[in-house]
Protein backbone atom coordinates (compact mmCIF):
# COMPACT_ATOMS: atom_id res chain seq x y z
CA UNK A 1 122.73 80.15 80.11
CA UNK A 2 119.13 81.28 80.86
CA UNK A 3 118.40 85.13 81.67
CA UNK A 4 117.83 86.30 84.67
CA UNK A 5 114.03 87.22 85.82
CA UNK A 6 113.84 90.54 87.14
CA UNK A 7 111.98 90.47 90.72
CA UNK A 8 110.59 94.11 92.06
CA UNK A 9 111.08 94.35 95.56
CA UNK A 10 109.41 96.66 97.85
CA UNK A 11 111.47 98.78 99.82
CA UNK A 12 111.38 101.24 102.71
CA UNK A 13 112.64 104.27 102.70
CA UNK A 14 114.06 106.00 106.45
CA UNK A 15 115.18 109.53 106.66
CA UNK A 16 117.15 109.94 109.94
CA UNK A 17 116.95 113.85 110.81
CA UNK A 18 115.98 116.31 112.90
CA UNK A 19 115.62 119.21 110.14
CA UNK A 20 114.14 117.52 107.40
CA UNK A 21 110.62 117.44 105.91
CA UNK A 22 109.29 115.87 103.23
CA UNK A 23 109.39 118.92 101.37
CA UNK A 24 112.95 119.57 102.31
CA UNK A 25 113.87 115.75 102.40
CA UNK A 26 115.93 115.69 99.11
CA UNK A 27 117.76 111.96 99.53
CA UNK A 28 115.02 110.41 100.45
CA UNK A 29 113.11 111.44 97.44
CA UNK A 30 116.21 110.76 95.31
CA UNK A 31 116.13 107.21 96.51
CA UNK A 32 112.32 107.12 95.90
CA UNK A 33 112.96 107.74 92.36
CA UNK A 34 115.57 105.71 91.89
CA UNK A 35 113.95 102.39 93.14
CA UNK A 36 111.03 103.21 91.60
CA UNK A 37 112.85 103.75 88.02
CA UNK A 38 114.58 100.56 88.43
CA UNK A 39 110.78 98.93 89.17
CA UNK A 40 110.74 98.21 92.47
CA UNK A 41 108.25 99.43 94.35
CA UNK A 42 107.77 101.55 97.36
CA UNK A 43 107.10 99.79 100.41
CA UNK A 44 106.67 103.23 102.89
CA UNK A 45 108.77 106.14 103.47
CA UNK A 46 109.51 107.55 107.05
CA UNK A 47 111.19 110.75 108.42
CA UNK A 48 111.85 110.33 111.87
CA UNK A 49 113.97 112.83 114.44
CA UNK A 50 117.73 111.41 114.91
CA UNK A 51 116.46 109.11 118.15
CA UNK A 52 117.49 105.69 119.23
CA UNK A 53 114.30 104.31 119.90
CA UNK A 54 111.72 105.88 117.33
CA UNK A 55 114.26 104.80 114.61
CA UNK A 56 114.25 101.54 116.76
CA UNK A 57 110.49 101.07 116.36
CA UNK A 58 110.23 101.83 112.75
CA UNK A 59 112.79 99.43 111.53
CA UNK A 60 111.41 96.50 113.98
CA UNK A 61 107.83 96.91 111.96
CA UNK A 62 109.53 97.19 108.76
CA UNK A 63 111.30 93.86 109.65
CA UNK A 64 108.30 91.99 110.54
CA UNK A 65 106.34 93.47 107.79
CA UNK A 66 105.91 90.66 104.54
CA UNK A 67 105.28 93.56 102.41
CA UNK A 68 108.84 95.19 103.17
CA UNK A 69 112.09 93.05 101.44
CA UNK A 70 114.15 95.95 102.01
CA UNK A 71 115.39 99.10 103.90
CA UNK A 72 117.39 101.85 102.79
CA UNK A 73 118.27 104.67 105.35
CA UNK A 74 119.63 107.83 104.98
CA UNK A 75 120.96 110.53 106.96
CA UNK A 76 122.15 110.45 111.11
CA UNK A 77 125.62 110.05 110.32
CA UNK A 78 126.64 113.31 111.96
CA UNK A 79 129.24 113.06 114.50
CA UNK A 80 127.59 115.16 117.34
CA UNK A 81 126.19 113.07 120.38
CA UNK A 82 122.80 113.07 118.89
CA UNK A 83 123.65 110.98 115.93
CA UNK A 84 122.56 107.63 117.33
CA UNK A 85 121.44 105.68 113.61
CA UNK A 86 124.29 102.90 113.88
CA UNK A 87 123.96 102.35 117.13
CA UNK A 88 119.94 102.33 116.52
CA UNK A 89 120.19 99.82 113.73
């Protein structure tokens, strides 16, 4: 049995909110640290407002984009009639 080869991937990083900041934006950076300690590599980081079609837009660039492998979002899972990330994605 041979071992593995580890492959960095670069990810994106989407905060979904309407508060945050990237000072304030604490699980966002949390990811950011953890994908970068496990050596992958940071692809781009967004925070956009909890809205359909600007969360729309990012992830259709990301997903054309060769230098993005993978996205990770956080936050917009609220339950008021704003919260519109699943039905975005």
């Amino acid at each position: 049995m041979t071992a593995a080869t580890f492959i960095p991937v670069p990810i994106a990083i989407l905060t979904v909110s309407d508060s945050r900041t990237e000072a304030t934006d604490k699980s966002g950076q949390l990811l950011v640290e953890h994908l970068t300690a496990a050596g992958h590599t940071l692809a781009e980081k967004k925070i956009v407002p909890d809205d359909i079609y600007q969360i729309r837009a990012i992830v259709s660039r990301w997903i054309v984009d060769a230098g993005v492998q993978a996205i990770i979002t956080t936050g917009g899972t609220g339950v008021t009639g704003r919260d519109g990330t699943p039905e975005a994605i």
